[in-house]
Structure formats: structure tokens, C-alpha cells
C-alpha atoms as a PDB file:
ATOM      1  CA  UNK A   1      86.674  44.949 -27.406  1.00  0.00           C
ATOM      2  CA  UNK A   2      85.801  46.714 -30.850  1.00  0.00           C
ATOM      3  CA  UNK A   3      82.131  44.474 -30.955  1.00  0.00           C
ATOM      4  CA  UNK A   4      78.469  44.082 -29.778  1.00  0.00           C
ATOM      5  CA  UNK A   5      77.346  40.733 -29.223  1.00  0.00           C
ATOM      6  CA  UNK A   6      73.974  38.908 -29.654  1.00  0.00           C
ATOM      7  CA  UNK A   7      74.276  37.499 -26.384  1.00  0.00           C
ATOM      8  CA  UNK A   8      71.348  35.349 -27.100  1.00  0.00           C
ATOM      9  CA  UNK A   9      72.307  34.243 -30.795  1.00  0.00           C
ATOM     10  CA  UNK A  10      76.430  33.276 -29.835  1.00  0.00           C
ATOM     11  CA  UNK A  11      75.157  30.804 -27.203  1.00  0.00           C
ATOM     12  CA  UNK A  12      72.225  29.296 -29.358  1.00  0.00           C
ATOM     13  CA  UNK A  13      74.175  29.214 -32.761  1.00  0.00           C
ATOM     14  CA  UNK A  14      77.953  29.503 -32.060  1.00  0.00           C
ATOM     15  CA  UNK A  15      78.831  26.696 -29.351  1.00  0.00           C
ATOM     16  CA  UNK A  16      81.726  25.567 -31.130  1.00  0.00           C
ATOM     17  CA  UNK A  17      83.439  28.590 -29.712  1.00  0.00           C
ATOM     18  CA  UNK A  18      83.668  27.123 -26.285  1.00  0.00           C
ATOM     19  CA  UNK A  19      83.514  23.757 -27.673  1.00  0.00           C
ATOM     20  CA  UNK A  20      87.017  24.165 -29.339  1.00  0.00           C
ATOM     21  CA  UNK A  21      87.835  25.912 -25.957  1.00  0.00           C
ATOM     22  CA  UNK A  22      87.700  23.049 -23.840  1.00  0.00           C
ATOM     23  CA  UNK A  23      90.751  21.922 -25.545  1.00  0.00           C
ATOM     24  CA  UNK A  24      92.762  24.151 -24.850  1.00  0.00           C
ATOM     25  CA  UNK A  25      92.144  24.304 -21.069  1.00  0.00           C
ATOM     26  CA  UNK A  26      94.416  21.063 -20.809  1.00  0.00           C
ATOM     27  CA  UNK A  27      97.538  23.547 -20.829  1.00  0.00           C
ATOM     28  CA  UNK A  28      96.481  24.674 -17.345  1.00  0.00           C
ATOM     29  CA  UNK A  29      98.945  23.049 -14.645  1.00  0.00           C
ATOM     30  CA  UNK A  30      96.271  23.151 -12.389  1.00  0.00           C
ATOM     31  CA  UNK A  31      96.296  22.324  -8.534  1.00  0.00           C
ATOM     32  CA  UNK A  32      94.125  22.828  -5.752  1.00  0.00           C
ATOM     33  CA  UNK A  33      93.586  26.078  -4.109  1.00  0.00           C
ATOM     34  CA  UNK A  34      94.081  27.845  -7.156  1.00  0.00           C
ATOM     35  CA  UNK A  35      92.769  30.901  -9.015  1.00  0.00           C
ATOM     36  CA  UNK A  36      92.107  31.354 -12.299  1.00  0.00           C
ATOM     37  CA  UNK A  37      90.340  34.090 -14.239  1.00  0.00           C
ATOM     38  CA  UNK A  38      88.502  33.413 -17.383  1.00  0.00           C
ATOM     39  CA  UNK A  39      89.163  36.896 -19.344  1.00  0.00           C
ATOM     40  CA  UNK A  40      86.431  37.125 -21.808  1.00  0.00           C
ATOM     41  CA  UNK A  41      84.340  34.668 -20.543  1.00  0.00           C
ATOM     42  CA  UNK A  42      81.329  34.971 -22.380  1.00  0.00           C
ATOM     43  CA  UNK A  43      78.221  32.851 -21.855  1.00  0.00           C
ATOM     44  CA  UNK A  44      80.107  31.415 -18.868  1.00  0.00           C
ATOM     45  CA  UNK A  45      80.040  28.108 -20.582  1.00  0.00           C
ATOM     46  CA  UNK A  46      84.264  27.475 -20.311  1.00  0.00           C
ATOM     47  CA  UNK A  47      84.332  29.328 -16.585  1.00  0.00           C
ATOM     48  CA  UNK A  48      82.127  26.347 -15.810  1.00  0.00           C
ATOM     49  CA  UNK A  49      84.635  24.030 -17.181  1.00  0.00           C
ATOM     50  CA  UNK A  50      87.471  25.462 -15.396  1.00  0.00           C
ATOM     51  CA  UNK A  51      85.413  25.319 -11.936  1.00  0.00           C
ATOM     52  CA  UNK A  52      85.043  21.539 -12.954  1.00  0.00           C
ATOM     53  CA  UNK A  53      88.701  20.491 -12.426  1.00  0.00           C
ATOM     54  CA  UNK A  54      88.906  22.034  -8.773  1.00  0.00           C
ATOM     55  CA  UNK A  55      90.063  25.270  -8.540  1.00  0.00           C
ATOM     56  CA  UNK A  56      88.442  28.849  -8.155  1.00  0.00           C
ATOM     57  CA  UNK A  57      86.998  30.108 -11.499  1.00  0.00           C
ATOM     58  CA  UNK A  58      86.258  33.780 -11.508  1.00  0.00           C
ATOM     59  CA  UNK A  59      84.773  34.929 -15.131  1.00  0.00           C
ATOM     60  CA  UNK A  60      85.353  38.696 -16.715  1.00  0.00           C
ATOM     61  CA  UNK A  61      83.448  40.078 -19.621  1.00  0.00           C
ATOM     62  CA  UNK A  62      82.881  43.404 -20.956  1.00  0.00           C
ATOM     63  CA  UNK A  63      79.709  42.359 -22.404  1.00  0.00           C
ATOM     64  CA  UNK A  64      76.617  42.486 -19.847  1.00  0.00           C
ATOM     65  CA  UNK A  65      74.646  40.993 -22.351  1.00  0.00           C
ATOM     66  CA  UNK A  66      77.110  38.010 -22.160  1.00  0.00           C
ATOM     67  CA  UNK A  67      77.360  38.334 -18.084  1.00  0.00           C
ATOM     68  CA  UNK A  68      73.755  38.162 -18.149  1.00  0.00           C
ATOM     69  CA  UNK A  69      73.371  34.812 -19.792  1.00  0.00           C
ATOM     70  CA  UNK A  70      76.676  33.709 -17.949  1.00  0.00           C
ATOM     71  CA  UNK A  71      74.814  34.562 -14.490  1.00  0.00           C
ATOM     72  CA  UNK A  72      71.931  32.950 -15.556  1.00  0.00           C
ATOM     73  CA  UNK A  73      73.018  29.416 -16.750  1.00  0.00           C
ATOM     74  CA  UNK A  74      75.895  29.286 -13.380  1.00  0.00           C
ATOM     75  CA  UNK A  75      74.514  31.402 -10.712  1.00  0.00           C
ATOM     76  CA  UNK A  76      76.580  29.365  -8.515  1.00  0.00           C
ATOM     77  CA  UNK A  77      79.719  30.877 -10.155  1.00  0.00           C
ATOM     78  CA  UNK A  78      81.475  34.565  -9.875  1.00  0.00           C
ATOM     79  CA  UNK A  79      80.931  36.823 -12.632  1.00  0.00           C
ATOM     80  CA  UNK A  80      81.996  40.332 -13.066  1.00  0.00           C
ATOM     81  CA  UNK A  81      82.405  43.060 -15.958  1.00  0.00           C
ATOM     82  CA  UNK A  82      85.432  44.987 -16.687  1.00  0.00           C
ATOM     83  CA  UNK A  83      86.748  45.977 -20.052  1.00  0.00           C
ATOM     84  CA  UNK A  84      90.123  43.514 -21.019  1.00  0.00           C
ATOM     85  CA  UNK A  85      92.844  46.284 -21.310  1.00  0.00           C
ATOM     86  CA  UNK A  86      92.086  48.156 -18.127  1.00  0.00           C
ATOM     87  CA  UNK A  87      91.077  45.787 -15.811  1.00  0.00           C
ATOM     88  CA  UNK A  88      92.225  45.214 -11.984  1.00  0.00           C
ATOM     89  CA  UNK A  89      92.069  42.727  -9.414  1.00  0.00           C
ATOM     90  CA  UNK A  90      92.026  43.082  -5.646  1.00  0.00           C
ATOM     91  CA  UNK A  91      94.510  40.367  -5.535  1.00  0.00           C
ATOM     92  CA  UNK A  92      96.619  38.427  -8.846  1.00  0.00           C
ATOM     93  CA  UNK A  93      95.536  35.021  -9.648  1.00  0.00           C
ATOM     94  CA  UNK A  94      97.273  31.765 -10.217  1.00  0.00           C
ATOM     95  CA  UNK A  95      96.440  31.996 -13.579  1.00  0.00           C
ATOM     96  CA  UNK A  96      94.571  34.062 -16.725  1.00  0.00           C
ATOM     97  CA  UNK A  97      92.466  31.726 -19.237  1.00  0.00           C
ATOM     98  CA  UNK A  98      91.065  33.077 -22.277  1.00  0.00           C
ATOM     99  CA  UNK A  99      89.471  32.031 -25.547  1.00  0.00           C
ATOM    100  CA  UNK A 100      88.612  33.492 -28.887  1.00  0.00           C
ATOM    101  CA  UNK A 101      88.747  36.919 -27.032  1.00  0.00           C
ATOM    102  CA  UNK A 102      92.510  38.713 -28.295  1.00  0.00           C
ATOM    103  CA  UNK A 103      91.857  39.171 -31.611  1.00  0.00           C
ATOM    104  CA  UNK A 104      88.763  41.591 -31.037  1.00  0.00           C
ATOM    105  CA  UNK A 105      91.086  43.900 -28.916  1.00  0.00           C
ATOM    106  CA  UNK A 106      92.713  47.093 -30.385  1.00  0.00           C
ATOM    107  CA  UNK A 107      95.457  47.747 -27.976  1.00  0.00           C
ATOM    108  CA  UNK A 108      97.059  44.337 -27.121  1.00  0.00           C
ATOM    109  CA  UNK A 109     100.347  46.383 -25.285  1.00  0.00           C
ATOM    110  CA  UNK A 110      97.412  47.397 -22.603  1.00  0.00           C
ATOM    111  CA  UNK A 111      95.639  44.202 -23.008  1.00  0.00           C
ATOM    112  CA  UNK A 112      98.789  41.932 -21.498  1.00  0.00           C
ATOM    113  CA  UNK A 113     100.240  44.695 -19.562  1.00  0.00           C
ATOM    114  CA  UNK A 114      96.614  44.759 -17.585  1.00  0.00           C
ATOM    115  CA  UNK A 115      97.507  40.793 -17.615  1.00  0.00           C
ATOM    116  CA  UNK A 116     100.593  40.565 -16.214  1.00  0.00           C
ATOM    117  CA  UNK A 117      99.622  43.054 -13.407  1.00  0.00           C
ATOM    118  CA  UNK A 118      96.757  40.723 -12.600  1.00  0.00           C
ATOM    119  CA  UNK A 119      98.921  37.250 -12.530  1.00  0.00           C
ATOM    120  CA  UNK A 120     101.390  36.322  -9.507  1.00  0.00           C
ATOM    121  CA  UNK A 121     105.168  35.446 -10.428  1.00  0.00           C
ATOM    122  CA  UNK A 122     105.062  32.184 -11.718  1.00  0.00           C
ATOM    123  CA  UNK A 123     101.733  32.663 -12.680  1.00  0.00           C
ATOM    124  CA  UNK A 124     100.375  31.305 -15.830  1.00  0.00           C
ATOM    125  CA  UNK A 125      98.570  33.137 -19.405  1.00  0.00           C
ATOM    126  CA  UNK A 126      96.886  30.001 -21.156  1.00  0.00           C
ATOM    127  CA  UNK A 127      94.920  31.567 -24.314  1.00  0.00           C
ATOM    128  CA  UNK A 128      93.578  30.642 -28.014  1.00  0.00           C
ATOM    129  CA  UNK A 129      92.935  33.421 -30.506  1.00  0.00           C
ATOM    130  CA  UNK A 130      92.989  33.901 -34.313  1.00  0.00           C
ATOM    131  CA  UNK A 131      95.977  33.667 -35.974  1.00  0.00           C
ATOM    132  CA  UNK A 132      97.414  35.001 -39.128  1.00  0.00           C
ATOM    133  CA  UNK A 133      95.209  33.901 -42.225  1.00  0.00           C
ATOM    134  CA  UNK A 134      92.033  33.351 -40.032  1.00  0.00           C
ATOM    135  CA  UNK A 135      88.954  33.406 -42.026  1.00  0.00           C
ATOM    136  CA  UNK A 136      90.706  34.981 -44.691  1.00  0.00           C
ATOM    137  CA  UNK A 137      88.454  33.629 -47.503  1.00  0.00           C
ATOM    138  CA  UNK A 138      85.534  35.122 -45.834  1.00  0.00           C
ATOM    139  CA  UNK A 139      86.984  38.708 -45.108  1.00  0.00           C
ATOM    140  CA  UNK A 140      88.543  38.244 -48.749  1.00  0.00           C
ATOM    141  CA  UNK A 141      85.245  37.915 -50.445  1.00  0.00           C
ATOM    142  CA  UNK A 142      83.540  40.386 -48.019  1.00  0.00           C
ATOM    143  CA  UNK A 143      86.394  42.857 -48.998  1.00  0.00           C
ATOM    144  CA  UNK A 144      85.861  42.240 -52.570  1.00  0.00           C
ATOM    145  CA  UNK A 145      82.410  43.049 -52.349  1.00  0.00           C
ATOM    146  CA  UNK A 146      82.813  46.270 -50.812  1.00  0.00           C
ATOM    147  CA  UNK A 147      85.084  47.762 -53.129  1.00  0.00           C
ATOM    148  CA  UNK A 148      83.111  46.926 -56.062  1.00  0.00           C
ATOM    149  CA  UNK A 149      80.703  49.529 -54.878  1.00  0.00           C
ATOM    150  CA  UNK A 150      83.456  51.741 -53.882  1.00  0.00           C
ATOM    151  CA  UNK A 151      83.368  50.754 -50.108  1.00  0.00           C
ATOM    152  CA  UNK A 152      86.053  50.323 -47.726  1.00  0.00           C
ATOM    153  CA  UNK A 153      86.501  47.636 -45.818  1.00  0.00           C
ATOM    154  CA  UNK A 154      87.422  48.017 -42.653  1.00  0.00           C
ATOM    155  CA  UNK A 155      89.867  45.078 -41.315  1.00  0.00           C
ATOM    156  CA  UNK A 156      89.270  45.804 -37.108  1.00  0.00           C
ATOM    157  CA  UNK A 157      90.994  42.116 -36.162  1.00  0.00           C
ATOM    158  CA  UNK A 158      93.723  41.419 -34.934  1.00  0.00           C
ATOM    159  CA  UNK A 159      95.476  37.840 -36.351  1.00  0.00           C
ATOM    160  CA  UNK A 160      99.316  37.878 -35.753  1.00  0.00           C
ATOM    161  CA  UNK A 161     101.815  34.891 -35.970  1.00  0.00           C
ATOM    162  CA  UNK A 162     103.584  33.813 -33.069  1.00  0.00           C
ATOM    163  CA  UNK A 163     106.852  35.732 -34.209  1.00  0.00           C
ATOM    164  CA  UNK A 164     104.953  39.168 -33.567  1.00  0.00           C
ATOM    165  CA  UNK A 165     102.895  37.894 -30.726  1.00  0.00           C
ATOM    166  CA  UNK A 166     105.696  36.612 -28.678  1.00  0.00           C
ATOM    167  CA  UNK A 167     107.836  39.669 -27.919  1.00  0.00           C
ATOM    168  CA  UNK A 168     104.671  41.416 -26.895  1.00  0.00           C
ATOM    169  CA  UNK A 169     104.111  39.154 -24.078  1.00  0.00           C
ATOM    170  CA  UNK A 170     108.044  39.051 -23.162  1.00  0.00           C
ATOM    171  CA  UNK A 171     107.630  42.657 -23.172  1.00  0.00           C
ATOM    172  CA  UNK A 172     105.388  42.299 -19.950  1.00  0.00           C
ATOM    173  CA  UNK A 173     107.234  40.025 -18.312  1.00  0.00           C
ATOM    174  CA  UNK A 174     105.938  36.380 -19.790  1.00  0.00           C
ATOM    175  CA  UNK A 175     107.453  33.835 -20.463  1.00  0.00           C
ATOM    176  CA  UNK A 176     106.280  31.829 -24.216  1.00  0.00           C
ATOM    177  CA  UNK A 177     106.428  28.388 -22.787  1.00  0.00           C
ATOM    178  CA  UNK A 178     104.461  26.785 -26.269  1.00  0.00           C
ATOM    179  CA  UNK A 179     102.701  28.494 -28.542  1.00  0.00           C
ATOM    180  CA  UNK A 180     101.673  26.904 -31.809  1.00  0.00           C
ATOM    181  CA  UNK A 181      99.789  28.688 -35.363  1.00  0.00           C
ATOM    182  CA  UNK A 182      97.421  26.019 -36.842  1.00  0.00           C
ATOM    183  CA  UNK A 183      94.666  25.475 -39.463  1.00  0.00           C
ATOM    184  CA  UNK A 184      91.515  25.016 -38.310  1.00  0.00           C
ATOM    185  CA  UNK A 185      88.389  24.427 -40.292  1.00  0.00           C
ATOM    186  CA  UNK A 186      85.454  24.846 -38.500  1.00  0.00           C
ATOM    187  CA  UNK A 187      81.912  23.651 -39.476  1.00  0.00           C
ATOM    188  CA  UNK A 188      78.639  26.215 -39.415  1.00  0.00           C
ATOM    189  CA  UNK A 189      75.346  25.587 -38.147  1.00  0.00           C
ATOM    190  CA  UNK A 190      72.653  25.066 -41.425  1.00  0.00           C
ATOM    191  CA  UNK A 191      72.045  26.157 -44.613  1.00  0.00           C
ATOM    192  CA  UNK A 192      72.360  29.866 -43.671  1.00  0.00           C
ATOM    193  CA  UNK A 193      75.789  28.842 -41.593  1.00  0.00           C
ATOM    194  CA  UNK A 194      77.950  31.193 -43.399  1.00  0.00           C
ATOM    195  CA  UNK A 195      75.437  34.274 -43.839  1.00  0.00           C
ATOM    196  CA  UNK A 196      74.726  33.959 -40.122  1.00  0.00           C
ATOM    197  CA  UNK A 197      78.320  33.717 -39.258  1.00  0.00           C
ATOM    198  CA  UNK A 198      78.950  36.763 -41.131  1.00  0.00           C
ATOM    199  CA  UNK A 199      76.160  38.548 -39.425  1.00  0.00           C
ATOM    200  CA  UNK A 200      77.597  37.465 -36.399  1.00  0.00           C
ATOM    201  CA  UNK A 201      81.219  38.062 -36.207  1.00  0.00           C
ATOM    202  CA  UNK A 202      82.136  40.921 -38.963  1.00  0.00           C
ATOM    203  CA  UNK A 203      79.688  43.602 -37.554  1.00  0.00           C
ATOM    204  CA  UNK A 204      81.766  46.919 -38.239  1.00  0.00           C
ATOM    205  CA  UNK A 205      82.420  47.222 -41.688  1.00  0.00           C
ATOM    206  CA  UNK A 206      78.484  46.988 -41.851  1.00  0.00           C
ATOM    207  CA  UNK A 207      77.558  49.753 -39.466  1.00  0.00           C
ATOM    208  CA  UNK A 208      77.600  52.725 -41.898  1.00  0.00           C
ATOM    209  CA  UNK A 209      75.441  50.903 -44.320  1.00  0.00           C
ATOM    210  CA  UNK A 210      71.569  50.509 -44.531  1.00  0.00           C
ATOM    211  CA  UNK A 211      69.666  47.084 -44.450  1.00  0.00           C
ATOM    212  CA  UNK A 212      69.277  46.518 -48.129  1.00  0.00           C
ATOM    213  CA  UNK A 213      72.553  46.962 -49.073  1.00  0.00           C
ATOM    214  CA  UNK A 214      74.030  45.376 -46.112  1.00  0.00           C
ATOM    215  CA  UNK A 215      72.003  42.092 -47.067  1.00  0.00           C
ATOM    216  CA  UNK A 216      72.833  42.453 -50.766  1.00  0.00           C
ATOM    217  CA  UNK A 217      77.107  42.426 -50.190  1.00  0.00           C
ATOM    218  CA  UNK A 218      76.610  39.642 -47.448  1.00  0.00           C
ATOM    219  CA  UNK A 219      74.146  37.515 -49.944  1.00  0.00           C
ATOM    220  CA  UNK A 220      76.992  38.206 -53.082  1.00  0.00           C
ATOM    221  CA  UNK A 221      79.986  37.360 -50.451  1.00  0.00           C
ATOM    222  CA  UNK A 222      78.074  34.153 -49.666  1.00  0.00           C
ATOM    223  CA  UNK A 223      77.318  32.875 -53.251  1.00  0.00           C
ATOM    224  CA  UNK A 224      81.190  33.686 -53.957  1.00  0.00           C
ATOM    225  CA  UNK A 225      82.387  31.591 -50.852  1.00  0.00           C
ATOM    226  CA  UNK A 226      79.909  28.576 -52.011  1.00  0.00           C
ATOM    227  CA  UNK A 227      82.174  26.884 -54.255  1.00  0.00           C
ATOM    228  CA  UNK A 228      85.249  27.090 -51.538  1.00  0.00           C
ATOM    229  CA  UNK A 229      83.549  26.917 -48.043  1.00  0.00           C
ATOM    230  CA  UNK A 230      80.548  24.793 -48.247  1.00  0.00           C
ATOM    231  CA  UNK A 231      81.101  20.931 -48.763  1.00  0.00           C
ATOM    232  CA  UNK A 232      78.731  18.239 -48.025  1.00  0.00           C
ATOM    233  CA  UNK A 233      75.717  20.203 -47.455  1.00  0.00           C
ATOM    234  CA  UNK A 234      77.749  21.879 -44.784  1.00  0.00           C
ATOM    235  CA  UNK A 235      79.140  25.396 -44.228  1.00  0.00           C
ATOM    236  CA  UNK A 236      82.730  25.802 -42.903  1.00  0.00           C
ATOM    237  CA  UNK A 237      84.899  28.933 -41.737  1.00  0.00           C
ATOM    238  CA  UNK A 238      88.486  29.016 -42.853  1.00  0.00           C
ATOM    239  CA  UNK A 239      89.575  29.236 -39.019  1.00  0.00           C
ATOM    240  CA  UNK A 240      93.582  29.530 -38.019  1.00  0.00           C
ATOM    241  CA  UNK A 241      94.259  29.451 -34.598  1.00  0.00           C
ATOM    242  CA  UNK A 242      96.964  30.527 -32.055  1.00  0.00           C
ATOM    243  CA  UNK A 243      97.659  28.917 -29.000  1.00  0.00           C
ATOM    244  CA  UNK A 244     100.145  29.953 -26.394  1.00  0.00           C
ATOM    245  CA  UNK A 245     101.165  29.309 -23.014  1.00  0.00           C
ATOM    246  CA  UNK A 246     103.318  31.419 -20.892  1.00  0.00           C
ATOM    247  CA  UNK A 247     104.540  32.148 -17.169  1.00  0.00           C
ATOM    248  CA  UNK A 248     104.940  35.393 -15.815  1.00  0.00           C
ATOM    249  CA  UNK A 249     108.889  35.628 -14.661  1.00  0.00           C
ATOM    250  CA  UNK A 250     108.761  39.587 -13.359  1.00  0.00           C
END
């Protein structure tokens, strides 16, 4: 996963993350006895959720700054770290659930060939990423504000469309039973929504750079994005979403 989290600030400031999540944990044919693993879990909040309809959650982060807030708020739950493209299990699970975790990984061939080894025949991938477009705006006016001082910015997500998603999975043995691209806007937390989102999520192309002038493109990208993005006294990202379901077959 090609980012550092703020543990602390995600859980605090970002809940819509999981919120959104909970939706799509309705494409789970779930039945008793079952084992699922949340890849990417996170704060832990979703692995929770999936515990709640009766089955055995088991959540997997790379992040022990995550795990560590995960551990804390569900000690009662099974956490462990592993990095998404390399990961093993002692034994596959019923099924893999994950949320707003592809699109941060470089190598997806490894990330859903590490999967498929981890799921049993018949076994199910339920997962929502970002799609083609997502928070294009926002990288758009970022981008712009880079090169005007001769910067590059560096794109390091991942946002396909179903057609180039699909044959990836297929590739390793999985099945697309429904996958869907959609439009998504999703509201920000306060005045400082977007600038905090920024900080947040699009941490690489700023790494190179020093405080002041870090501050001084997000601050420009923010006044350009005003006009589009922020409506009713309330911030919004330009999210687009895609959501897939699939069954592994070999």
C-alpha cells in the first residue's frame, strides 16, 4: 500500500469511509459457520460489522497504526498485519471483504493472485474501490498547481473501469458476478473539509516538498476547487466508485 496513515485523524475525521462501506457488505451471501477476511480493515470499524451478521470476521491491515486503533475499539475481535499482495493464510476463507483499500495498491496482478490463493472454490471477493474519474477535480487542480511551479505530479492511484478490472480478476480464477462504476459525491467534514482531505489522502506528491510550499499549492488547489466542490457551506469530494462481486471457480 503506497501510503502512511494518521491512524488517529482517518477514524476521527473520515468515518464516511466505513460508513459508505456498510453498504456494500449486503453483497455477502452470508451463512453461518463462515469465514470472512476483511483485507484492509482499517480502524476495525467494518470487521465489526461483518462479525455482526454471524459469521467469523478476521481483519488484515498493513498499517499497525490502524491495527492499533482496530485492537483497541474491538479487542474482542481478531486482528493481524500483513501487507495485501503477499499475504497468506493457514487455511482459505469463505470469503475476502474489502473497502476503499485497491486503489492504494501498486501491483494489483499480486494483490488478487494473493486473493484467490486465500479464498476456497466457490469462495467469494466482495470489494468497493475508486473507479475511473475518482476525485478527479481534486487531483486536477492539485496537478495544476504543481506544474505551475514546474513540479510533477505524481498520480500513485489506481482508478480503473470495470472493462480493465475484470480480466484481472478472471485472470486468477474469479468469477465477475456484478460489478458496477458509479458517481459518488461525498460530503467533507467543516470548513477546512477539503484542505484536510487533501492532507489526508494525496500524501506522496507532497513528500519531496517543504512545509511552506506544501501549504501554499494545497491552500491555491483549495481556493480553485471552491467554486466547483463546496456548496451549501459544505465541502464535497468528486468520489466514483467501483463495486464488484465475484466467486472464485479454480
Amino acid at each position: 500500500m503506497n501510503i502512511k496513515w494518521n491512524a488517529e485523524g482517518y477514524t476521527k475525521d473520515f468515518q464516511f469511509v466505513h460508513k459508505y462501506g456498510e453498504d456494500v457488505l449486503n453483497l455477502i451471501d452470508a451463512e453461518k459457520g463462515m469465514k470472512i477476511l476483511d483485507l484492509g480493515c482499517g480502524n476495525g470499524a467494518l470487521t465489526r460489522k461483518i462479525a455482526d451478521i454471524g459469521v467469523e470476521a478476521i481483519g488484515m491491515d498493513a498499517s499497525m497504526e490502524m491495527l492499533n486503533v482496530a485492537k483497541s475499539n474491538y479487542p474482542e475481535l481478531t486482528f493481524m498485519q500483513d501487507n495485501a499482495t503477499k499475504f497468506t493464510l493457514d487455511e482459505p476463507v469463505d470469503c475476502i471483504f474489502s473497502n476503499a483499500v485497491f486503489h492504494w495498491i501498486d501491483d494489483q496482478d499480486e494483490l488478487v493472485g494473493s486473493i484467490s490463493e486465500s479464498l476456497k472454490v466457490n469462495g467469494q471477493l466482495v470489494c468497493e474501490f475508486g473507479g475511473k474519474g475518482c476525485a478527479e477535480t481534486i487531483h486536477s487542480a492539485l496537478q495544476k498547481a504543481f506544474e505551475k511551479r514546474g513540479l510533477k505530479y505524481k498520480r500513485t492511484f489506481y482508478f480503473p473501469t470495470i472493462g480493465e478490472y475484470a480480466p484481472i480478476l478472471e485472470k486468477h480464477g474469479l468469477k465477475v458476478l456484478y460489478a458496477t462504476l458509479f458517481d459518488r459525491k461525498t460530503a467533507l467534514i467543516g470548513e477546512d473539509g477539503m484542505k484536510e482531505w487533501i492532507k489526508m489522502f494525496v500524501t506522496l506528491p507532497f513528500e519531496s516538498l517543504d512545509k511552506v510550499l506544501t501549504e501554499e499549492i494545497i491552500e491555491e488547489a483549495v481556493q480553485e476547487l471552491k467554486p466547483i466542490l463546496y456548496e451549501d457551506e459544505t465541502w464535497y469530494a468528486d468520489y466514483v466508485r467501483i463495486r464488484i462481486k465475484a466467486q472464485k471457480i479454480f
